[in-house]
N, C-alpha and C. Protein backbone atom coordinates (compact mmCIF):
# COMPACT_ATOMS: atom_id res chain seq x y z
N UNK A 1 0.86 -1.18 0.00
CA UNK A 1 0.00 0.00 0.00
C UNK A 1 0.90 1.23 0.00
N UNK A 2 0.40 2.06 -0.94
CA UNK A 2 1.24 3.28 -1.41
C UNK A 2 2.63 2.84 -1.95
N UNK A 3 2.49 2.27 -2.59
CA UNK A 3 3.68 1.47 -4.01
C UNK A 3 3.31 2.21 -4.93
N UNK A 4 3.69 3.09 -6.02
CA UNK A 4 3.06 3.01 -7.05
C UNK A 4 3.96 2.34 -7.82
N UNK A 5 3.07 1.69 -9.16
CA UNK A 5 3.09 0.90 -9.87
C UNK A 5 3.21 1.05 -11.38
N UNK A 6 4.17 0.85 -11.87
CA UNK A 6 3.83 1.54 -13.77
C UNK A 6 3.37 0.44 -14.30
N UNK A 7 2.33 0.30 -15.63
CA UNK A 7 1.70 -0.05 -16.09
C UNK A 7 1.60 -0.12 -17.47
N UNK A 8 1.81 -0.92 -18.54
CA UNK A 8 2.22 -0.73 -19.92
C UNK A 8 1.06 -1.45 -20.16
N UNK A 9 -0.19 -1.09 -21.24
CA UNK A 9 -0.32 -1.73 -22.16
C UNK A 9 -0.29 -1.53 -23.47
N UNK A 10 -0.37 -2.38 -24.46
CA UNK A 10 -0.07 -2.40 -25.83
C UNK A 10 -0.93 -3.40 -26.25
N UNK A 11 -1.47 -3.28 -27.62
CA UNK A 11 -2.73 -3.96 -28.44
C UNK A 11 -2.05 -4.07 -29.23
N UNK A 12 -0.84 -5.30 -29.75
CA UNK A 12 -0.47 -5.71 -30.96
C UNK A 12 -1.06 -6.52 -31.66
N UNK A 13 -2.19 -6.52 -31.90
CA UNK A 13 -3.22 -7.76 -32.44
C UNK A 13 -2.63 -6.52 -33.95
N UNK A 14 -3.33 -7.04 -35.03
CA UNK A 14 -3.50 -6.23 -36.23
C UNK A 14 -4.53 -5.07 -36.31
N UNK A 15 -5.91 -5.75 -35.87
CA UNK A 15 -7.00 -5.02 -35.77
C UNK A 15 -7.70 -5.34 -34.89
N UNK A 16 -9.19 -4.39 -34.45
CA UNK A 16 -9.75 -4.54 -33.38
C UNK A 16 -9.62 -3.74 -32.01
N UNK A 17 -10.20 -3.60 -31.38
CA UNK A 17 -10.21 -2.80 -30.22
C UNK A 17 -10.39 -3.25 -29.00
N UNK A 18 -9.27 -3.29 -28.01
CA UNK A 18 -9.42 -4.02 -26.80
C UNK A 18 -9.65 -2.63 -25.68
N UNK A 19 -10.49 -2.98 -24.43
CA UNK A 19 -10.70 -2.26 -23.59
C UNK A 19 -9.99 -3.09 -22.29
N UNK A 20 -9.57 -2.15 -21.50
CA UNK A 20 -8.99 -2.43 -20.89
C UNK A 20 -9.22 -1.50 -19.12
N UNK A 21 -9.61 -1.91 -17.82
CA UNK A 21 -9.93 -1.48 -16.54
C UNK A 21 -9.32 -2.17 -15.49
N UNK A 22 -9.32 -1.40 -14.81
CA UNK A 22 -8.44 -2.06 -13.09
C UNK A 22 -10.04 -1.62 -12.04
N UNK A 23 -10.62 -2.91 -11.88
CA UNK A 23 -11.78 -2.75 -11.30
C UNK A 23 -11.54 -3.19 -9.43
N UNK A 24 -12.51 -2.47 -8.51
CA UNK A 24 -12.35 -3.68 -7.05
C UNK A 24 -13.67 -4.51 -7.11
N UNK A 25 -13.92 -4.96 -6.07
CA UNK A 25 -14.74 -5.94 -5.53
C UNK A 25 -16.42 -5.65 -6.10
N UNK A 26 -16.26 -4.63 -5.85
CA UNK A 26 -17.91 -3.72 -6.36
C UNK A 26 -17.71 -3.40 -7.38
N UNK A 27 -16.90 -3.90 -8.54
CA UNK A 27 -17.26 -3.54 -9.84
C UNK A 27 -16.97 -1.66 -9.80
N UNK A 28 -16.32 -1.39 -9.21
CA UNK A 28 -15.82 0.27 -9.45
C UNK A 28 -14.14 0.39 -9.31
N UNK A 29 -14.42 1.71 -10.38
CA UNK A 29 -13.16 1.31 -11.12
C UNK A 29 -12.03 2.27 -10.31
N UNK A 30 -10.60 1.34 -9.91
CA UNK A 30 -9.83 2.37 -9.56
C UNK A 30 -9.53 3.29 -10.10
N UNK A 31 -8.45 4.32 -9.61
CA UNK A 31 -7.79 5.58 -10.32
C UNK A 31 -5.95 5.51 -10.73
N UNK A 32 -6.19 5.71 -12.02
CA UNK A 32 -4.62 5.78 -12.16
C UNK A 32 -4.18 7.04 -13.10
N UNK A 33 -2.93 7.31 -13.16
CA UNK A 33 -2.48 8.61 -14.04
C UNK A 33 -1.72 8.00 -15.26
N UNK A 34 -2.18 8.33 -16.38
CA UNK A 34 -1.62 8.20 -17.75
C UNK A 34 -0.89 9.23 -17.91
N UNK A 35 0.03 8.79 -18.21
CA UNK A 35 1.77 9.73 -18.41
C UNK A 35 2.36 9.49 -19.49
N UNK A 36 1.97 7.94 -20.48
CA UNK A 36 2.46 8.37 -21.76
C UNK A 36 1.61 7.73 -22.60
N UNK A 37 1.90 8.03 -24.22
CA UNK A 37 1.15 7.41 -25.62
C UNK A 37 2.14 6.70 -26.18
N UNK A 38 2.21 5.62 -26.64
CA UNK A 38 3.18 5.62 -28.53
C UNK A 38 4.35 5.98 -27.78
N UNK A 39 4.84 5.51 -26.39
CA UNK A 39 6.30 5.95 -26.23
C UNK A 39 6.85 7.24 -26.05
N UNK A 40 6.11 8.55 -26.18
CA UNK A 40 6.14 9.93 -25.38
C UNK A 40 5.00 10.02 -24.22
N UNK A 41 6.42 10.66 -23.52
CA UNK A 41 5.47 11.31 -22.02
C UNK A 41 4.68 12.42 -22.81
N UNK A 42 3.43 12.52 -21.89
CA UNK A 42 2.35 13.06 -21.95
C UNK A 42 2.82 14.75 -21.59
N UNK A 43 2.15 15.83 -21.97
CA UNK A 43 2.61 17.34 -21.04
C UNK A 43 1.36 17.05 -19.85
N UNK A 44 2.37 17.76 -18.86
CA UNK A 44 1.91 17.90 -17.37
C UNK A 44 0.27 18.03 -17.33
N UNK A 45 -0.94 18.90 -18.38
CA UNK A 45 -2.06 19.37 -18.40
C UNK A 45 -2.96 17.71 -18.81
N UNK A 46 -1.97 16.92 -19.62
CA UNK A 46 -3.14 15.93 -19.87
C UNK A 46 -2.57 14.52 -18.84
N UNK A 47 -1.39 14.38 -18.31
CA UNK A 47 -0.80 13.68 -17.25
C UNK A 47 -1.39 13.85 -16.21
N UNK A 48 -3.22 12.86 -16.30
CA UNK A 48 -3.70 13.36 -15.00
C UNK A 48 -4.36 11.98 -14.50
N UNK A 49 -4.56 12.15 -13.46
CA UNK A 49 -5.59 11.24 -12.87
C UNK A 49 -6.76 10.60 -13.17
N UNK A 50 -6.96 9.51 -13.43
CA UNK A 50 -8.60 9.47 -14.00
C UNK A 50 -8.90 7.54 -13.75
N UNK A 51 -10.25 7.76 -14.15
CA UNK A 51 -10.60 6.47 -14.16
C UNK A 51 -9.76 5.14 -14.41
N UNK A 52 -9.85 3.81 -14.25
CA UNK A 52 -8.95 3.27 -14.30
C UNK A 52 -9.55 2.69 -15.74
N UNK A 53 -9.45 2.71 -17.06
CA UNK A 53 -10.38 2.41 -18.06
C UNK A 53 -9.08 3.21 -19.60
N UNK A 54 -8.97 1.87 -20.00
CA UNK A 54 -8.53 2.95 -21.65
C UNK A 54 -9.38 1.91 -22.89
N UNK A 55 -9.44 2.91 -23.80
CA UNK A 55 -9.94 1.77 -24.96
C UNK A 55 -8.51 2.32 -25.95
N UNK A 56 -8.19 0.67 -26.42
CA UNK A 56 -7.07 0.47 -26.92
C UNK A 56 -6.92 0.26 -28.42
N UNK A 57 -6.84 0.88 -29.48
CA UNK A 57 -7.17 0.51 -30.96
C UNK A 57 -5.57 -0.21 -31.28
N UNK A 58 -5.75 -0.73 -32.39
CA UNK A 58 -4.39 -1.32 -32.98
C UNK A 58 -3.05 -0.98 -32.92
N UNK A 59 -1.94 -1.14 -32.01
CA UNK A 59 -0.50 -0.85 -32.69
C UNK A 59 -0.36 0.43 -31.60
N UNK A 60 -1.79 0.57 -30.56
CA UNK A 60 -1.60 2.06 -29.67
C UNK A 60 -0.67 1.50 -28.25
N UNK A 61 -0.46 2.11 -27.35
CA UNK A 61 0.73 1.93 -26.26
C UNK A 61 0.34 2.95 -25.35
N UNK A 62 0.15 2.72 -23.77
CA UNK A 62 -0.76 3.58 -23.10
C UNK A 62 0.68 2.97 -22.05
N UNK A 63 0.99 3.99 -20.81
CA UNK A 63 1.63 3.91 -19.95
C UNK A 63 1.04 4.26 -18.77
N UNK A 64 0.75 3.72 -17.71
CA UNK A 64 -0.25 4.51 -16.40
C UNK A 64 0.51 4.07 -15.48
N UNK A 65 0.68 4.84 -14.38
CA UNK A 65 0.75 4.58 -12.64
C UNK A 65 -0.11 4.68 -11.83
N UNK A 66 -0.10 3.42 -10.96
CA UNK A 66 -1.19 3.13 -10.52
C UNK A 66 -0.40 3.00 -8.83
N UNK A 67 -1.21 4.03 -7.95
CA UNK A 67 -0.64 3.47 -6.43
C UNK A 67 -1.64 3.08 -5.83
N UNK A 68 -1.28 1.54 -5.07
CA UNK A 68 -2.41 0.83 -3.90
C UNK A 68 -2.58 2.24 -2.74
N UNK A 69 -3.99 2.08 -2.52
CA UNK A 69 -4.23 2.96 -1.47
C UNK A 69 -4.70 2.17 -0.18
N UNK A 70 -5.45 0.90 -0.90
CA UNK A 70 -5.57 -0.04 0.41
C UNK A 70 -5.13 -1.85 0.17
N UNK A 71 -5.65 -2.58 0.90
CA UNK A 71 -5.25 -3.87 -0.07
C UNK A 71 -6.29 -4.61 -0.48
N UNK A 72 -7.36 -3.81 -0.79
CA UNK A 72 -8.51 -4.45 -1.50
C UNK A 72 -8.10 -5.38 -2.79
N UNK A 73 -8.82 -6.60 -2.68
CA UNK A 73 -8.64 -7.40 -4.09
C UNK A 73 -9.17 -6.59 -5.47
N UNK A 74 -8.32 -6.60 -6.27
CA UNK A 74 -8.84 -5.89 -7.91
C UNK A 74 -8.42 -6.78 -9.30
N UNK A 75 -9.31 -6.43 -9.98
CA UNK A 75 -9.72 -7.21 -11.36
C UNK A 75 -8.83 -6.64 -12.06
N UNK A 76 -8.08 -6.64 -13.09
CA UNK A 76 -7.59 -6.49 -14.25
C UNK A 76 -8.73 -7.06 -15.04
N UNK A 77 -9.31 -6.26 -16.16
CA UNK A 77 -10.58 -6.66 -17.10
C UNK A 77 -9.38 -6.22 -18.48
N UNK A 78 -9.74 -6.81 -19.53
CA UNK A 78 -9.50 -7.17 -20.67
C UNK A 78 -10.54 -7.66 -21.68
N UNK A 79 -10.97 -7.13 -22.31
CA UNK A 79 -12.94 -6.90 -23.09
C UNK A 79 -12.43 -6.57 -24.61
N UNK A 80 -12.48 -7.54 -25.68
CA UNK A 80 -12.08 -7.93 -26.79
C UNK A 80 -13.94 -7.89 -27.46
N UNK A 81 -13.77 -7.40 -28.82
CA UNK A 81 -15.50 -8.04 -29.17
C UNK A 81 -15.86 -9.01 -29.17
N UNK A 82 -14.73 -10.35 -28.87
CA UNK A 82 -15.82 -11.54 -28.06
C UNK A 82 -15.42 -12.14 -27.16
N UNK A 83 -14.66 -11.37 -26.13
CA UNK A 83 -14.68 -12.26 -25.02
C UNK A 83 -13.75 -10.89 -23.96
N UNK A 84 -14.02 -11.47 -22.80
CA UNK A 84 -13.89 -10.51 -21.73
C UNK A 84 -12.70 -11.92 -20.52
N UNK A 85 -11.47 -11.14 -19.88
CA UNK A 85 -10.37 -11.93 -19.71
C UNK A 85 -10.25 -11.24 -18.39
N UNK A 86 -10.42 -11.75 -17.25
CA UNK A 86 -10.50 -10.84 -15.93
C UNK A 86 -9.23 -11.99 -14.90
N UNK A 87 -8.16 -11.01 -14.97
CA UNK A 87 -6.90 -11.32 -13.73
C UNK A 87 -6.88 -10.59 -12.73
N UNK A 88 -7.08 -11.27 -11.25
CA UNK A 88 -7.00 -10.78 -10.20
C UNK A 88 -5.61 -10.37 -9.91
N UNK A 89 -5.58 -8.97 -9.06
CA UNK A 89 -4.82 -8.31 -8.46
C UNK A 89 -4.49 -8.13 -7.54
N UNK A 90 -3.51 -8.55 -6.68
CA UNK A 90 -3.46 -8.54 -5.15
C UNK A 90 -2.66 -7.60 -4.84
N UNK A 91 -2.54 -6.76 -3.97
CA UNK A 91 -1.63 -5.83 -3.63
C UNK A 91 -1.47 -6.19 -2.03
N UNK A 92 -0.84 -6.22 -1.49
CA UNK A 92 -0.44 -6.66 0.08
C UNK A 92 0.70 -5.73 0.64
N UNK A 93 0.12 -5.45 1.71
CA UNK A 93 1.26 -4.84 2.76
C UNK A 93 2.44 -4.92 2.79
């Protein structure tokens, strides 16, 4: 708790659009800060805080930090147009 955590994803499929969330227990979504695109840092005004949620199109590259605030169990969701891929997250003391 209070680790933060960097976070890469990347959609190298060819095509298609993957969504991607860091959910807890109640289905609500944590908060993390996106800091880069495509391998550039973000400027300070859009390097902000927000939902834990990106939608990911082809060949795109999203960078976020994410810090535990408690040690609630959380979902990693992964939502493809046919199928949805959910890895639990443990964060511990």
């Amino acid at each position: 708790i209070g680790r933060t955590y960097r976070l890469r994803f990347i959609n190298i499929s060819p095509g298609g659009t993957k969504f991607v969330r860091l959910v807890g227990a109640t289905d609500r979504e944590a908060q993390w800060r996106l800091f880069a695109k495509d391998g550039a840092n973000l400027p300070p005004h859009q390097a902000t805080v927000r939902a834990a949620q990106v939608r990911l199109g082809a060949g795109e590259t999203y960078d976020f930090e994410f810090t535990a605030t408690t040690d609630t169990p959380l979902v990693l969701e992964v939502r493809t147009a046919t199928r949805t891929m959910k890895v639990p997250v443990n964060v511990r003391r």
